[in-house]
Each structure stands twice: as structure tokens, then as C-alpha cells.
Protein backbone atom coordinates (compact mmCIF):
# COMPACT_ATOMS: atom_id res chain seq x y z
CA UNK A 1 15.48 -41.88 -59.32
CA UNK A 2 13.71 -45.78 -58.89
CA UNK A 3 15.58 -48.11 -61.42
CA UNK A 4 13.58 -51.36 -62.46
CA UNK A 5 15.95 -54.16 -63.98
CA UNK A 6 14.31 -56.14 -66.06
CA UNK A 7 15.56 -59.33 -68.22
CA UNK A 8 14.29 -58.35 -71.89
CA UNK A 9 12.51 -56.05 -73.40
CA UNK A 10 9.50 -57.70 -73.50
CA UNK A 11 9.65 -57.68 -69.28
CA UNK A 12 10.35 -53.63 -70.09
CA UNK A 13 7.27 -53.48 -72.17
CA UNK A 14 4.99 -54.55 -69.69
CA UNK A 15 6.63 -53.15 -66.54
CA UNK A 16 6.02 -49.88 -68.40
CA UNK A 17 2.17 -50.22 -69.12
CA UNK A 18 1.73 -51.80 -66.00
CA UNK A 19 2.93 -47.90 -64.49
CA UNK A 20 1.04 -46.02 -66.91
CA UNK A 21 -2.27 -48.06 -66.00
CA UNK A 22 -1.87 -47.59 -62.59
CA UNK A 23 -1.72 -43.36 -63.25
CA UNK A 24 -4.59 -43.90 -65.14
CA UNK A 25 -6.32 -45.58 -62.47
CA UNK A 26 -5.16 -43.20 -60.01
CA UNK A 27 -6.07 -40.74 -61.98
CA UNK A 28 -8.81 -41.51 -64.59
CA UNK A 29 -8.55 -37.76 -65.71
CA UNK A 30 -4.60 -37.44 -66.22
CA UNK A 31 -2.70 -35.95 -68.57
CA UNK A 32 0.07 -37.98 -70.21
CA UNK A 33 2.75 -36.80 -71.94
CA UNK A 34 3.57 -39.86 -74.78
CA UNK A 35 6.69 -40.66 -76.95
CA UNK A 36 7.30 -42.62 -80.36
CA UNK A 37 10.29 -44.68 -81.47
CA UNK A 38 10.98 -48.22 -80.83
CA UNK A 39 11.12 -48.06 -76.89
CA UNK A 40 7.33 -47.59 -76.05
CA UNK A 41 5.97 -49.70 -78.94
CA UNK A 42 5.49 -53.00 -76.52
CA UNK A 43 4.29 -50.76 -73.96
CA UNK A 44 1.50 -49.74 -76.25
CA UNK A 45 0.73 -53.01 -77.22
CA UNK A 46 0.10 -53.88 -73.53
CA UNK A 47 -2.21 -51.16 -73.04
CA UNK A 48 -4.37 -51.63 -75.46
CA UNK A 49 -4.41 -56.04 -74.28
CA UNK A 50 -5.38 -53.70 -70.72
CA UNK A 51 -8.12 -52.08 -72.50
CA UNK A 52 -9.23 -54.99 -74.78
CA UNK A 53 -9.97 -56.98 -71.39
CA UNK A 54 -12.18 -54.26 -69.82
CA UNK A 55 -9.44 -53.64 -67.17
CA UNK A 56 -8.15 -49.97 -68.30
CA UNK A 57 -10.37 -46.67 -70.51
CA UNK A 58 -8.95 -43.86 -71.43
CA UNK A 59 -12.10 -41.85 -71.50
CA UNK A 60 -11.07 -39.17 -69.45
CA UNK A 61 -7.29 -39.25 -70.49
CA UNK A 62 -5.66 -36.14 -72.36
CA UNK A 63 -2.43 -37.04 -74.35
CA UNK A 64 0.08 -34.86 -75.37
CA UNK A 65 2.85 -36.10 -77.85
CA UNK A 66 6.77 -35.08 -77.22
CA UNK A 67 7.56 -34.41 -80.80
CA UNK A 68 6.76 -34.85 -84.31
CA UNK A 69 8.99 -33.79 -87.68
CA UNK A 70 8.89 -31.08 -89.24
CA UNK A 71 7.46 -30.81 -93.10
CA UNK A 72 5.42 -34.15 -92.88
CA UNK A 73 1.89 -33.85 -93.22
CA UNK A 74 -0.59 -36.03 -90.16
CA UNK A 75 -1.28 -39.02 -92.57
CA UNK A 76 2.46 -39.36 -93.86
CA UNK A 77 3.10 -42.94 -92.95
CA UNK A 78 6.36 -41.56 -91.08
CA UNK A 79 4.79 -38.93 -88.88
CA UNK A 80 4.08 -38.84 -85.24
CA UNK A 81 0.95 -39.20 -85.56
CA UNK A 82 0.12 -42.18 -87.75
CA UNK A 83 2.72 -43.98 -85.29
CA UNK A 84 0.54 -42.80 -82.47
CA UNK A 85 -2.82 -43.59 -84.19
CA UNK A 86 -1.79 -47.53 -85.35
CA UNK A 87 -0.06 -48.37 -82.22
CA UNK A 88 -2.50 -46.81 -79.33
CA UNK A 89 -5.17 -44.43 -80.04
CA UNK A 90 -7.53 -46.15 -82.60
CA UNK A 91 -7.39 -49.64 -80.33
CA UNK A 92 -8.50 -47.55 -77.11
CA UNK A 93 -11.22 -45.16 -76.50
CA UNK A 94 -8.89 -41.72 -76.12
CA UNK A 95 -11.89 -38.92 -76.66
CA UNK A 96 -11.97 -37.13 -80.11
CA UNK A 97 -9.60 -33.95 -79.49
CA UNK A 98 -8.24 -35.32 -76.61
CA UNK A 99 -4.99 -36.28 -78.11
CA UNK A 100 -2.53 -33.47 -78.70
CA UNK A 101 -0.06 -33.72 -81.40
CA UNK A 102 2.74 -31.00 -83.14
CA UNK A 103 1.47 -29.71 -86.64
CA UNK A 104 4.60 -30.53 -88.47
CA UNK A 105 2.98 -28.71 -91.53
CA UNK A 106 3.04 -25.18 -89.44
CA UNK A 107 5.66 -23.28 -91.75
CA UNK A 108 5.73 -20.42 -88.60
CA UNK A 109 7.27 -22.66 -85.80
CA UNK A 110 7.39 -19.75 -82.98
CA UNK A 111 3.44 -20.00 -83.62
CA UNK A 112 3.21 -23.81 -83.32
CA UNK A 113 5.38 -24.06 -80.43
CA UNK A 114 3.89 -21.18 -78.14
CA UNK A 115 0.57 -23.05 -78.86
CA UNK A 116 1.79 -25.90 -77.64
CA UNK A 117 3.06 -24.97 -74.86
CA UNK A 118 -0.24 -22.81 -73.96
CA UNK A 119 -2.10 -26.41 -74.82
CA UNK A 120 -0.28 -27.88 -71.84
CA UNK A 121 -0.87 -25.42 -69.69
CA UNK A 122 -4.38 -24.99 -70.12
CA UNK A 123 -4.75 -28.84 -69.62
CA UNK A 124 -3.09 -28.21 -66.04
CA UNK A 125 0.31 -30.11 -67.02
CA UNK A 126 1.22 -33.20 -67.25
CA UNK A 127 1.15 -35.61 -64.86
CA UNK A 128 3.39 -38.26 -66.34
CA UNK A 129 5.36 -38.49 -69.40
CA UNK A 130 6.84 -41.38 -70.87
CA UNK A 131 10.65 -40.86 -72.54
CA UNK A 132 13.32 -42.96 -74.63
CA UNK A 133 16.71 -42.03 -75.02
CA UNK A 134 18.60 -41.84 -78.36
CA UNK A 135 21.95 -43.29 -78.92
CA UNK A 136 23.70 -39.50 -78.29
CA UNK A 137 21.32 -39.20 -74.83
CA UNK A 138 18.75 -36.97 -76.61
CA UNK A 139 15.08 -36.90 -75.22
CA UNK A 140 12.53 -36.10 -77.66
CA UNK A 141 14.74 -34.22 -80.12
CA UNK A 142 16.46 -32.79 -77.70
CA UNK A 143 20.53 -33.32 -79.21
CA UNK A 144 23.37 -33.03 -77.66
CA UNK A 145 24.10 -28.84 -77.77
CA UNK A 146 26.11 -26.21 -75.42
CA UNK A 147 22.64 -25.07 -73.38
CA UNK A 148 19.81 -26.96 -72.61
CA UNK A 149 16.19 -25.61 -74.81
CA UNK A 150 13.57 -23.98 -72.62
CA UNK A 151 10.31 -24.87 -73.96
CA UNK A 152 8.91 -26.81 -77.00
CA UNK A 153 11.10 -25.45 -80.28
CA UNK A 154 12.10 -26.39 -83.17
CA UNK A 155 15.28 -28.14 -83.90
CA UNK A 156 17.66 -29.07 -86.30
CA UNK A 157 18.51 -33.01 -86.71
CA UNK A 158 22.14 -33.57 -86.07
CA UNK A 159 23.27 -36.49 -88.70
CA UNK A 160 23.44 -38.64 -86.34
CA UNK A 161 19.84 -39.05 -85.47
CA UNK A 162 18.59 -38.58 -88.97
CA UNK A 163 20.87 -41.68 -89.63
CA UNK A 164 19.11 -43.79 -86.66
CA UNK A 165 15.84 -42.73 -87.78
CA UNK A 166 16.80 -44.05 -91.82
CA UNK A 167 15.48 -47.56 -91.29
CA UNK A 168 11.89 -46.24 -91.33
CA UNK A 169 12.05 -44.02 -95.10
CA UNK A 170 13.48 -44.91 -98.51
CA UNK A 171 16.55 -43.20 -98.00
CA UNK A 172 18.54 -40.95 -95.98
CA UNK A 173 17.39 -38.05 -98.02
CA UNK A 174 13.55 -38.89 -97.26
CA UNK A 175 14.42 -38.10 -93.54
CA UNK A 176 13.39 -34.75 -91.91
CA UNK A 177 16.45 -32.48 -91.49
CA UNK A 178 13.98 -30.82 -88.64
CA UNK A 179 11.42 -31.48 -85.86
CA UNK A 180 9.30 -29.93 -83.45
CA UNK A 181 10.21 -31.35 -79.77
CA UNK A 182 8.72 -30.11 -76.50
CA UNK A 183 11.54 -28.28 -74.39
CA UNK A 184 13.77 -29.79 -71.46
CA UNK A 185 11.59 -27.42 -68.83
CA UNK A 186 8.40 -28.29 -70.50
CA UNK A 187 9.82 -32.35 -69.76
CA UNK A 188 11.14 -31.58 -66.49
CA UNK A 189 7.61 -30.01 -65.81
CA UNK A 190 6.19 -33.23 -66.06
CA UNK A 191 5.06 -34.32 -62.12
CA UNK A 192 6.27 -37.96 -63.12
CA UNK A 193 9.15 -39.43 -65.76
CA UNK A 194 9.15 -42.53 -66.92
CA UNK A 195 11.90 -43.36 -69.30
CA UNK A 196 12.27 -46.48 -71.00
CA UNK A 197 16.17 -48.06 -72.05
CA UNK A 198 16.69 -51.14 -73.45
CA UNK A 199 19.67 -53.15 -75.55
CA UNK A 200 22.64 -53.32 -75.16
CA UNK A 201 23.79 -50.27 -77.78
CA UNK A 202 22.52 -47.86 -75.01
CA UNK A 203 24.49 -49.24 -72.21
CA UNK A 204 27.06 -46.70 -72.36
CA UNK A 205 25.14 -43.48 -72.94
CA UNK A 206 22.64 -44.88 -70.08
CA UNK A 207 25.73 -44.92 -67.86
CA UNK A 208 26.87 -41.34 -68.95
CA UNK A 209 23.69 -40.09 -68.76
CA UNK A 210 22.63 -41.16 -65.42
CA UNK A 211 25.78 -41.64 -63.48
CA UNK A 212 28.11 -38.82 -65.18
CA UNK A 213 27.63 -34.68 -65.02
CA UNK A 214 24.45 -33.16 -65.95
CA UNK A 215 25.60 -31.74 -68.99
CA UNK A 216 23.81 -30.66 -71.83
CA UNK A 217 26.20 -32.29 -74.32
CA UNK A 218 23.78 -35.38 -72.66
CA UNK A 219 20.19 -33.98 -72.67
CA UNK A 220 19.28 -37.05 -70.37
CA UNK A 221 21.41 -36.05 -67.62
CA UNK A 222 19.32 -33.66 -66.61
CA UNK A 223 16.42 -36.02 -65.47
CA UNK A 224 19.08 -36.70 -62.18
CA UNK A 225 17.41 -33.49 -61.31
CA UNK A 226 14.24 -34.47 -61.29
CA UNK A 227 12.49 -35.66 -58.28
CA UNK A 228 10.11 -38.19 -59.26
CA UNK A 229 11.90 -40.07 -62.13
CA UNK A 230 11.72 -44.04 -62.99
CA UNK A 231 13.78 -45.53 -65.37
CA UNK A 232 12.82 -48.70 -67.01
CA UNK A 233 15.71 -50.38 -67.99
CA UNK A 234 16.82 -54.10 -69.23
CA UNK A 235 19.51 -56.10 -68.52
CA UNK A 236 21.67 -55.20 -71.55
CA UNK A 237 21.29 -51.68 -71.02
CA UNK A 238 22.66 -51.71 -67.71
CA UNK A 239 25.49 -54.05 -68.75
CA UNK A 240 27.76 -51.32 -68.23
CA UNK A 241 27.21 -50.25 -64.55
């Protein structure tokens, strides 16, 4: 695993687009495998200043997203992909179709998620894909469970999650109680991780997760397996090592 310290998370934010560009540029054609939440929002906002400047297209890029709830339709103003759509894809030149997203509004989820996983496949995998972690160590919606989940499934919310996730719907009952994620092996497929930490609430569970067991009681941990891994981390988050 390559660690970059950075001082704040506005050094994380561009330390991350500045790694994504450069697969992009390496490969104009990649596949990237992209995540939502608060972590990658500043790296979004740099690639699109990248693209606004003539310096980075995605016109040959294919995207596919990590997860998305389950039961909200595309244009809720909570779903996967209006995050994805006001924060990267409308400001850059991503091809129509070329973005891949979960249909949270598939009532049969074995259909959705064998779909998606065919998707990948057929694209010829992806070549780098860009992870947070949640408070508990989850990636994507990956929680904290007794076995670690193949390939892209659906999954229950534990309360803890649905309670991190609150601050973005009228109330706790508003959130999803379920969400499609792509698996651990569909993740761990990816040729490249990049996973993005920062503050100083995920200090601890950064420290579990990458210096304890591989468990999957900590999803994360099993990224120590992978062989091309780079986590992005600021100084807060790694106040505990």
C-alpha cells in the first residue's frame, strides 16, 4: 500500500484528482470505478477546474458507480446519481451511456446486480476505483458482517450508517433502509484503489482497518490484500498511528 499524508482536506482533494488525471492520461480509454459521499466531492471539483482549462477530457472514459440506494428513483435529489451528475458528469464531457449507475428502482435485485456485474465485465474491468471509508470501515455499503459479499448485492443499512447518511434527508425515516453496492471481489478486482480518509473521526477505524486483522467485521481491511492500493489520507486521520 503507498500512503500520501497530506495537511487538510483540501491538499487530499487535489492529491486525489491529480491521480485520477494522470490514469486518464495514461489511459484516455479507462474505466473508472467512482464513489459518492463527502470524501471525493473536492476531488470532483478539481477535475472538472482540469477539464475547464483544456488540460483533462473524458471522452473516451467509462464510469462505473460503487453504489446507489435502493427505492429512490435517478432524479431523487438524494440518489447516486444526481450526486454524480451535479458534482462531475454534466461539467465534463463523459459520453452519453458511458456512465454506469445501479437502478435503485429495480424491485428484482438478483437481476440488477448480475447486470451489473456483466456491465463491468464487458467493459474489460476497471482499471481504477476511487473508495471512502465509513465511520464502521465499510466500503461502498459494504458493513461490518461475519463474511465478506462476493459480487455487487444488495444490502441492508445497519443503523449506524443510515444515521451518518441523515444529514442529507428530512429525517431519519426518509433514509433508505437498503442499497445496491458492488461486492468486495468486484472492488478488489479493480487493477488500482484509491481510497480517500480524511478528519479526524476516522482516525481510529483508519488505524484498525489498515494496521489490524483483515477481518470482515472491517470491510476495509481487506484492501491490505490488495497489491496496488493508495490511500489518500490527511493529517487528522492519521492522528492515531
Amino acid at each position: 500500500m503507498r500512503l500520501i499524508s497530506v495537511s487538510d482536506y483540501s491538499a487530499l482533494s487535489t492529491a486525489a484528482a491529480d491521480l485520477i488525471a494522470a490514469q486518464i492520461l495514461l489511459k484516455p480509454a479507462c474505466v473508472l470505478g467512482l464513489a459518492t459521499g463527502s470524501s471525493p466531492v473536492g476531488a470532483y471539483r478539481e477535475l472538472v477546474k482540469l477539464h475547464q482549462a483544456g488540460r483533462l477530457s473524458f471522452s473516451r472514459v467509462t464510469t462505473f458507480n460503487l453504489d446507489e440506494y435502493r427505492g429512490l428513483p435517478d432524479d431523487h435529489p438524494q440518489s447516486y446519481h444526481t450526486f454524480m451528475n451535479q458534482n462531475l458528469f454534466r461539467a465534463v464531457d463523459l459520453p452519453s451511456g458511458a456512465a454506469h449507475l445501479l437502478d435503485g428502482m429495480d424491485p428484482d435485485a438478483a437481476r440488477q446486480c448480475a447486470g451489473y456485474e456483466a456491465a463491468i465485465h464487458a467493459a474489460g474491468g476497471i482499471d481504477l476505483q476511487l473508495l471512502g471509508m465509513g465511520h464502521n470501515g465499510h466500503i461502498g455499503f459494504n458493513e461490518p458482517a461475519d463474511f465478506f459479499p462476493l459480487d455487487t448485492h444488495c444490502v441492508d443499512l445497519t443503523p449506524s450508517t443510515r444515521q451518518a447518511n441523515q444529514r442529507f434527508f428530512p429525517s431519519l425515516d426518509d433514509v433508505p433502509r437498503q442499497a445496491y453496492t458492488m461486492g468486495i471481489r468486484t472492488i478488489l478486482s479493480a487493477r488500482r484503489i484509491l481510497i480517500l480518509v480524511h478528519g479526524a473521526d476516522k482516525a481510529e477505524i483508519l488505524k484498525t482497518a489498515f494496521y489490524g486483522p483483515v477481518t470482515p467485521q472491517v470491510p476495509a481491511s481487506i484492501l491490505q490484500l490488495h497489491s496496488d492500493v493508495t490511500l489518500v489520507a490527511d493529517e487528522a486521520a492519521l492522528s492515531a498511528l
